[in-house]
Protein backbone atom coordinates (compact mmCIF):
# COMPACT_ATOMS: atom_id res chain seq x y z
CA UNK A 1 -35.50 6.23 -20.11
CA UNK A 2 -32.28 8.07 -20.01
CA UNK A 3 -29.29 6.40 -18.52
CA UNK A 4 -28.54 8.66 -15.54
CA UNK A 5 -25.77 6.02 -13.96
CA UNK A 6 -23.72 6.54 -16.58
CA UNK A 7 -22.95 10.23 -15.57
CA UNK A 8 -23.35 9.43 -11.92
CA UNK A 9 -20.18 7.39 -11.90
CA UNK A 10 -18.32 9.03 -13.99
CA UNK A 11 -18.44 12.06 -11.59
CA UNK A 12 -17.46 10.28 -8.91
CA UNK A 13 -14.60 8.39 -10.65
CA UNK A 14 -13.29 11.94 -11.90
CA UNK A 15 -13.88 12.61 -7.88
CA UNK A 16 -11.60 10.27 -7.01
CA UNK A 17 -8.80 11.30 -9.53
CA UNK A 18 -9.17 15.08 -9.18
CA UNK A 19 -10.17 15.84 -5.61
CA UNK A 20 -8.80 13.01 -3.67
CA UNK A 21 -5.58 11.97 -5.94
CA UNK A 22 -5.97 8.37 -5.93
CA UNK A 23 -3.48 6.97 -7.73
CA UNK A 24 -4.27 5.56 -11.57
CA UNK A 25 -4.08 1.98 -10.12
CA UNK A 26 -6.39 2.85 -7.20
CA UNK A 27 -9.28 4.54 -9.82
CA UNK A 28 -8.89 1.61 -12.47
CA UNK A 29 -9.23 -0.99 -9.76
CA UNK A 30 -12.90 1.10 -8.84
CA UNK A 31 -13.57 1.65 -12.22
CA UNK A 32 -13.31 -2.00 -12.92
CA UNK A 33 -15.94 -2.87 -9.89
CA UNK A 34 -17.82 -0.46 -10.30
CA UNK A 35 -18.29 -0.83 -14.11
CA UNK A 36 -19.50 -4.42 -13.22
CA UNK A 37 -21.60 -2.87 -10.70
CA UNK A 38 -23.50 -0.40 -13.39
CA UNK A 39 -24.10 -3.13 -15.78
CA UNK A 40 -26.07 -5.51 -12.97
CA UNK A 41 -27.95 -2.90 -12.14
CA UNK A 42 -29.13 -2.50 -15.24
CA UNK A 43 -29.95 -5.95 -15.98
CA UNK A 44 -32.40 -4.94 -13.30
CA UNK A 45 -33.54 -2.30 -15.07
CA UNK A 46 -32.23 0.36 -13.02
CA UNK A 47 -30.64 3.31 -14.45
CA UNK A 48 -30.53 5.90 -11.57
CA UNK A 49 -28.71 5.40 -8.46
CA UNK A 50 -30.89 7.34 -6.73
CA UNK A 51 -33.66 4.33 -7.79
CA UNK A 52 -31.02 1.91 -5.72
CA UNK A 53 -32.18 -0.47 -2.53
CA UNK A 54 -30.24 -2.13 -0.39
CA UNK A 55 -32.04 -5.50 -2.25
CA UNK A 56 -29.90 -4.47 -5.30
CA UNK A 57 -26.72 -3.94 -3.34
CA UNK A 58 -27.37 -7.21 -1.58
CA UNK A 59 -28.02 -9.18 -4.44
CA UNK A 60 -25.10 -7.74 -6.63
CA UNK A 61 -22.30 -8.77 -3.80
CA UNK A 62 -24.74 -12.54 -4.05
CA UNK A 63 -23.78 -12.55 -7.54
CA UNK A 64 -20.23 -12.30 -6.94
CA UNK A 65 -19.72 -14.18 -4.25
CA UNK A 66 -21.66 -17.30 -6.88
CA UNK A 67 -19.57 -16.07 -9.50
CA UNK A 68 -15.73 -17.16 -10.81
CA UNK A 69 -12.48 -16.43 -12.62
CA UNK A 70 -12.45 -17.90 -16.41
CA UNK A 71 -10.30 -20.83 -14.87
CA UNK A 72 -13.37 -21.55 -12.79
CA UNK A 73 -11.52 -20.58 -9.43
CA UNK A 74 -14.18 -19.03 -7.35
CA UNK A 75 -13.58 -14.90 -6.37
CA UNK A 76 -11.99 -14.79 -3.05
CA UNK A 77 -13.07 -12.53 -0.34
CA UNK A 78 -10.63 -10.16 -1.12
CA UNK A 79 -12.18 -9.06 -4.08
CA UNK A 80 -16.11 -9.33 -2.57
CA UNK A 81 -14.78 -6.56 0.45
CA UNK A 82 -12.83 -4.28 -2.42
CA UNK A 83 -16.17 -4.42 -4.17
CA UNK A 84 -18.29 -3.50 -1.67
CA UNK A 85 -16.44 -0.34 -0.84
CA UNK A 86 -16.12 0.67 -4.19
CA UNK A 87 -20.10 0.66 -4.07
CA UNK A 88 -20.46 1.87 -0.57
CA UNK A 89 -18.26 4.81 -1.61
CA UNK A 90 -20.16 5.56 -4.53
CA UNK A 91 -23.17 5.92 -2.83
CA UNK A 92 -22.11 7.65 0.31
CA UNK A 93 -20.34 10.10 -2.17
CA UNK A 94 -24.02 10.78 -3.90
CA UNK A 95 -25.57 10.68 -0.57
CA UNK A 96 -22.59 13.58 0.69
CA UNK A 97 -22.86 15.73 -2.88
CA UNK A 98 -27.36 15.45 -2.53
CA UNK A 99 -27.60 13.99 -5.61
CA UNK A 100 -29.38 10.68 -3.63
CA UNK A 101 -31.78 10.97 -0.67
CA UNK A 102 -30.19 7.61 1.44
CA UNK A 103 -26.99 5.04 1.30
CA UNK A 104 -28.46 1.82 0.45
CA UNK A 105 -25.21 -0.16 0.88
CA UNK A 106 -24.99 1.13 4.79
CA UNK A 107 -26.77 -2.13 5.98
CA UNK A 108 -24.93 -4.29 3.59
CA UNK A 109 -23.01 -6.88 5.43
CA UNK A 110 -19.55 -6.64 4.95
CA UNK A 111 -17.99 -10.36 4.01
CA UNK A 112 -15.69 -11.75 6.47
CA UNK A 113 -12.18 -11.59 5.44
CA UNK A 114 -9.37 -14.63 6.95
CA UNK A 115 -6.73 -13.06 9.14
CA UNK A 116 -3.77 -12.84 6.55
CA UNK A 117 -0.69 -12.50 8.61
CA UNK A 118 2.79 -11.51 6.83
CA UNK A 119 5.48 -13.78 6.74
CA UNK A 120 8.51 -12.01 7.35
CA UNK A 121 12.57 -13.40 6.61
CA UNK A 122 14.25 -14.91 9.52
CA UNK A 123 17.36 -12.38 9.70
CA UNK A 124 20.12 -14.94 8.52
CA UNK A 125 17.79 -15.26 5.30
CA UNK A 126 18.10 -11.24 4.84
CA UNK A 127 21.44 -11.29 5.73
CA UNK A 128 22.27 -13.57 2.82
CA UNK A 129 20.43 -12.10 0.49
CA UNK A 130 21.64 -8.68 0.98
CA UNK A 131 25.34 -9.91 -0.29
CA UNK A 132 23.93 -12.10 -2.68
CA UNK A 133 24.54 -9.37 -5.51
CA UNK A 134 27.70 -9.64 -6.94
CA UNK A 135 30.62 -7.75 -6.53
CA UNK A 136 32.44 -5.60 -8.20
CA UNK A 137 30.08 -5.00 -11.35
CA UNK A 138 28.02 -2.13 -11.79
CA UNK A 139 24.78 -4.37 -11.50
CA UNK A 140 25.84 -6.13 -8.59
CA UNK A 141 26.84 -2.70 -6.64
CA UNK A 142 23.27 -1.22 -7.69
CA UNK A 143 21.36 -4.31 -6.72
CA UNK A 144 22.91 -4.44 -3.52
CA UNK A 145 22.10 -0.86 -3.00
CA UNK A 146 18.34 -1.57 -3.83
CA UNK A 147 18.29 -4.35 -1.44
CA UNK A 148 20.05 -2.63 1.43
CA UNK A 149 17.64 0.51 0.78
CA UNK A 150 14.09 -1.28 0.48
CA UNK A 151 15.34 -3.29 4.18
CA UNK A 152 16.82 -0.28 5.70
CA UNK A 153 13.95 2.15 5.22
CA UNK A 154 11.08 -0.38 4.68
CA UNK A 155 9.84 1.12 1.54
CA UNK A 156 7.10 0.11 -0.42
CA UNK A 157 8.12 -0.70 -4.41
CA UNK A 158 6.32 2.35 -5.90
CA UNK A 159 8.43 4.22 -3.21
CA UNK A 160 11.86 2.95 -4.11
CA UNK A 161 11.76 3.34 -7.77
CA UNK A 162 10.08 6.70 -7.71
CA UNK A 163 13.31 7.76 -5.48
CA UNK A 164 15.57 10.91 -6.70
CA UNK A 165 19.45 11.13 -6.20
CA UNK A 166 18.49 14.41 -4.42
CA UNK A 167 16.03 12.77 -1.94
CA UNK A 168 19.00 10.65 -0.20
CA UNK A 169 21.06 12.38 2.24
CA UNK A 170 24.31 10.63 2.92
CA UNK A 171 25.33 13.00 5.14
CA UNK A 172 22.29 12.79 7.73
CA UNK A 173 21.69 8.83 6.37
CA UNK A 174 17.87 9.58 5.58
CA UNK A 175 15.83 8.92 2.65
CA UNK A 176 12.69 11.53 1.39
CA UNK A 177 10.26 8.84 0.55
CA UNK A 178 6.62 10.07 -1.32
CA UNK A 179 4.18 7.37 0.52
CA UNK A 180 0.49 6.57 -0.48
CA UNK A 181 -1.81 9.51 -0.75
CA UNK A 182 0.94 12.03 -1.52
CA UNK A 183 2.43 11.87 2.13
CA UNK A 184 5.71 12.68 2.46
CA UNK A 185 8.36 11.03 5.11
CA UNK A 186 11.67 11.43 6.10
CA UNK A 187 13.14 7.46 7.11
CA UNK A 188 16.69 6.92 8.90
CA UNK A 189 19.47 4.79 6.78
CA UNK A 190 21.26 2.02 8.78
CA UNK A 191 25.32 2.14 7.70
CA UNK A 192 25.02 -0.67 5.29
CA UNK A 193 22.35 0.85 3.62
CA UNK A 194 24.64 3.83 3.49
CA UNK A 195 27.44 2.88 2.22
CA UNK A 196 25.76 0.80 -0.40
CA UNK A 197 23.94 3.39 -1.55
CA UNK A 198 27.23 5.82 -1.53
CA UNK A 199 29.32 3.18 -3.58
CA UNK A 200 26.59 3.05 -5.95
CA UNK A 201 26.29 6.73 -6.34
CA UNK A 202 29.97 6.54 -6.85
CA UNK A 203 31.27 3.93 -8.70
CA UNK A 204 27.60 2.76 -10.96
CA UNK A 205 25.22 5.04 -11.32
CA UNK A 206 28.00 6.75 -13.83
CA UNK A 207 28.29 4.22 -15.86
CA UNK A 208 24.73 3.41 -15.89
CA UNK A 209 23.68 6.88 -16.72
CA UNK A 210 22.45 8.07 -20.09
CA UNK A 211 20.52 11.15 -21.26
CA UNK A 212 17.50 9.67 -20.35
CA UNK A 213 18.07 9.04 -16.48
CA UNK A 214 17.12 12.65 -15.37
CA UNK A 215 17.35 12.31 -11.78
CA UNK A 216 16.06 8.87 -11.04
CA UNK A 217 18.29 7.20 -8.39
CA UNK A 218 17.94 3.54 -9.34
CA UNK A 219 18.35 3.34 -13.01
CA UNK A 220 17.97 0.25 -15.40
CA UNK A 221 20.67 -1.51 -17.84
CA UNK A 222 19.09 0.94 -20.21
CA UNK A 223 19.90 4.06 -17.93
CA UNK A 224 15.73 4.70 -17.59
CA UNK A 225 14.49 4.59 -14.07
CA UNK A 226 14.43 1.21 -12.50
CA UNK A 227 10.83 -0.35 -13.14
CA UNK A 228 8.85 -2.37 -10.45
CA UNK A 229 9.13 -5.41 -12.28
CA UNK A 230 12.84 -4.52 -12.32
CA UNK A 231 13.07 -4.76 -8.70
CA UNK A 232 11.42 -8.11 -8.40
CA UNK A 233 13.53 -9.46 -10.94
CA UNK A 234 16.95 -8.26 -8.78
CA UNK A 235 14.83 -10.21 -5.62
CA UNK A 236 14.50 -13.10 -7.56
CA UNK A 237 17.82 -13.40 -8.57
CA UNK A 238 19.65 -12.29 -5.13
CA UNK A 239 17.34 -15.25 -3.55
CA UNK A 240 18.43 -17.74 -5.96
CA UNK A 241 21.97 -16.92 -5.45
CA UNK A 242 21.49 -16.73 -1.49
CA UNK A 243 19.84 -20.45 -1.89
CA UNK A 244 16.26 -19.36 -0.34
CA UNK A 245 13.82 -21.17 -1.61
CA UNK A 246 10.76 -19.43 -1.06
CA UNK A 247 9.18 -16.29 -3.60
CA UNK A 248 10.80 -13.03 -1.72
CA UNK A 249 9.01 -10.07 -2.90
CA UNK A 250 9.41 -6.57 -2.60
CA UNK A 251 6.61 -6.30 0.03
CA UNK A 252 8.45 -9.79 2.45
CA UNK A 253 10.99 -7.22 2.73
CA UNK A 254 8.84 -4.43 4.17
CA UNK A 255 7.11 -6.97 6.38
CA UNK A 256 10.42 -8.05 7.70
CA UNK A 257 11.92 -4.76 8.23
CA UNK A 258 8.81 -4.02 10.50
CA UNK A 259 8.80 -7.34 12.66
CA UNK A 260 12.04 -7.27 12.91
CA UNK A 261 12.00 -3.77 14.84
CA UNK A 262 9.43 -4.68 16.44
CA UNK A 263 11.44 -7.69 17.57
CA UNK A 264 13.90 -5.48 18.72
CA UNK A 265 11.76 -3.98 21.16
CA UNK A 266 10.68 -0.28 19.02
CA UNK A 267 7.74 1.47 19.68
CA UNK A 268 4.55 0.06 17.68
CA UNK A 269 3.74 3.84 16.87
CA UNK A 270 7.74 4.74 15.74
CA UNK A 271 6.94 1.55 13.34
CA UNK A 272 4.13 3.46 11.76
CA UNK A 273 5.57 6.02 11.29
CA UNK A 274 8.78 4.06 9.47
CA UNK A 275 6.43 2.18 7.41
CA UNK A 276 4.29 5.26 6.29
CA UNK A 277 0.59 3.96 8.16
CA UNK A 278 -1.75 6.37 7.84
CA UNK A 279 -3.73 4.36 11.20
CA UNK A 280 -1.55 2.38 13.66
CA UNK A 281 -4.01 -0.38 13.13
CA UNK A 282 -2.96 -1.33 9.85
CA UNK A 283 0.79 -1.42 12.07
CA UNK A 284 -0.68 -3.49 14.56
CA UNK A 285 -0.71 -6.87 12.43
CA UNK A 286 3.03 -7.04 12.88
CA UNK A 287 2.41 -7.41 16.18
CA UNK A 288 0.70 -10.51 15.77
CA UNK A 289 3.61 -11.86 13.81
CA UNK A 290 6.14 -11.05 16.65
CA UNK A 291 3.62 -12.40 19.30
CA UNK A 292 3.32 -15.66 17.58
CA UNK A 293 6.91 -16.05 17.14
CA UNK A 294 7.45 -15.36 20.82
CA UNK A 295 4.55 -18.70 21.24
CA UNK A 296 6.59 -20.84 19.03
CA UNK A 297 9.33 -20.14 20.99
CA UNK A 298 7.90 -20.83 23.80
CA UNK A 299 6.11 -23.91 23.19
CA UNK A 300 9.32 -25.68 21.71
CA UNK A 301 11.57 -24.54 24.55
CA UNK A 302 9.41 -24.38 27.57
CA UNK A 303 10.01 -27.63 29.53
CA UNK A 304 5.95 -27.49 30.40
CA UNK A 305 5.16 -26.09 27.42
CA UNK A 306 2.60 -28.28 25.10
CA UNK A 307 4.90 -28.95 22.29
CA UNK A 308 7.68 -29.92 24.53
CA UNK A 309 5.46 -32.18 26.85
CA UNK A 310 4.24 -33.62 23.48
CA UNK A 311 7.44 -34.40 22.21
CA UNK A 312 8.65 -35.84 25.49
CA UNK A 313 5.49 -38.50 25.41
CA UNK A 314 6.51 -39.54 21.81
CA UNK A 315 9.80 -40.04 22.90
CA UNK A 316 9.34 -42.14 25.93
């Protein structure tokens, strides 16, 4: 029997690369599920996805969910809801093209997935860590300007490094950023992040410049464009010299810049539009940060408040 799958997701893979643009990461991360996907299904002896049930959908997320990791670490339920969707897209984008008569994933119970809430950087811990870089060097004036830029504007990593000197506008104090799915956003600079950026323009990016740089803006000891693992190395080293003691990554900077504002009483829907959200839902778990702060707060300063009361009957 001939092996009709085969063809059936390569089509859609090249769907997802040529008509919607994912990104390379995005299609190796479904090419990777969905490869694992193909070769169950034939184990089953099913070579068609049109032959498909919703039995063989159902059983394949079983087998995950009993499978694990080479360490023996069982698959969380991260990866169980990212493979289900690369299935349910495949089929849905059969079932949209006619080349398959139903979905059989559409009744597939989705796995539960544990609220994961952000944990943003009290301010004083930014606030260190933003002068951590030292001064004076041509390193230290470019970290601090990749620091000031991914707080200031919020950016995701990919964002930052993929920057041009011509998409920063001193002038105005904006920043041209090139967000997920090719959308493109203009985002304010704060001073500092200004003037870090303009000293860095000024006094580092020269001497970091070779023939290679083109017109990256953040470039690397090497003069090539700065690198994502460049950037976490910088984070790593401005925490270490600002004495914080927990991992600060690219993305706890993103998540404070957002409950910070928030915080500061802006607009949920100004915030999505900051962070580059294509849904204000995906906005709305910041939210839930700055609401549990406020409880916190609350129950530790409140003189009827449960912690307090607690602490007062331990006391006595």
């Amino acid at each position: 029997m001939a092996d009709a799958l085969a063809g059936q997701l390569q089509r859609f893979l090249d769907h997802l690369t040529v008509e919607r643009g994912l990104s390379p990461n995005t299609v190796a991360a479904y090419r990777r599920d969905l490869a694992r996907y193909g070769a169950f299904l034939r184990e089953r002896g099913t070579t068609d996805a049109r032959r498909v049930g919703e039995g063989d959908v159902a059983a394949f997320m079983a087998r995950i969910s009993a499978s694990t990791h080479g360490d023996g670490r069982p698959y969380r339920a991260t990866s169980l809801v990212r493979a289900l969707s690369a299935v349910r897209s495949f089929h849905r984008y059969l079932l949209r093209e006619q080349a398959a008569a139903s979905d059989p994933s559409v009744s597939v119970v989705r796995p539960r997935l544990p609220r994961s809430l952000p944990k943003p950087l009290p301010l004083e811990d930014v606030l260190r860590l933003l002068t951590a870089p030292e001064e004076g060097s041509a390193k230290g004036l470019r970290d601090r300007a990749v620091l000031e830029t991914l707080y200031g504007a919020g950016l995701r990593v990919s964002e930052l490094t993929g920057l041009d000197v011509d998409d920063v506008d001193l002038e105005l104090g904006s920043v041209r950023v090139l967000g997920k799915g090719g959308r493109e956003r203009e985002v304010p600079l704060g001073r500092y992040a200004v003037q870090a950026l303009e000293a860095y323009l000024r006094l580092a990016r020269p001497q970091l410049a070779t023939v290679r740089s083109r017109a990256a803006l953040f470039l690397n000891q090497r003069g090539g464009r700065l690198t994502r693992q460049g950037v976490t190395l910088i984070l790593a080293e401005a925490a270490r010299r600002a004495g914080i003691e927990r991992r600060v990554s690219p993305h706890v900077l993103r998540h404070s810049f957002a409950t910070h504002l928030l915080e500061g009483g802006a607009d949920v829907r100004v915030v999505q539009e900051l962070l580059g959200h294509a849904s204000v839902a995906t906005t709305q778990v910041y939210t839930l940060v700055t609401r549990e702060h406020l409880r916190e707060v609350y129950e530790m300063a409140h003189p009827r408040a449960h912690r307090a009361v607690a602490a007062r009957r331990e006391m006595a």
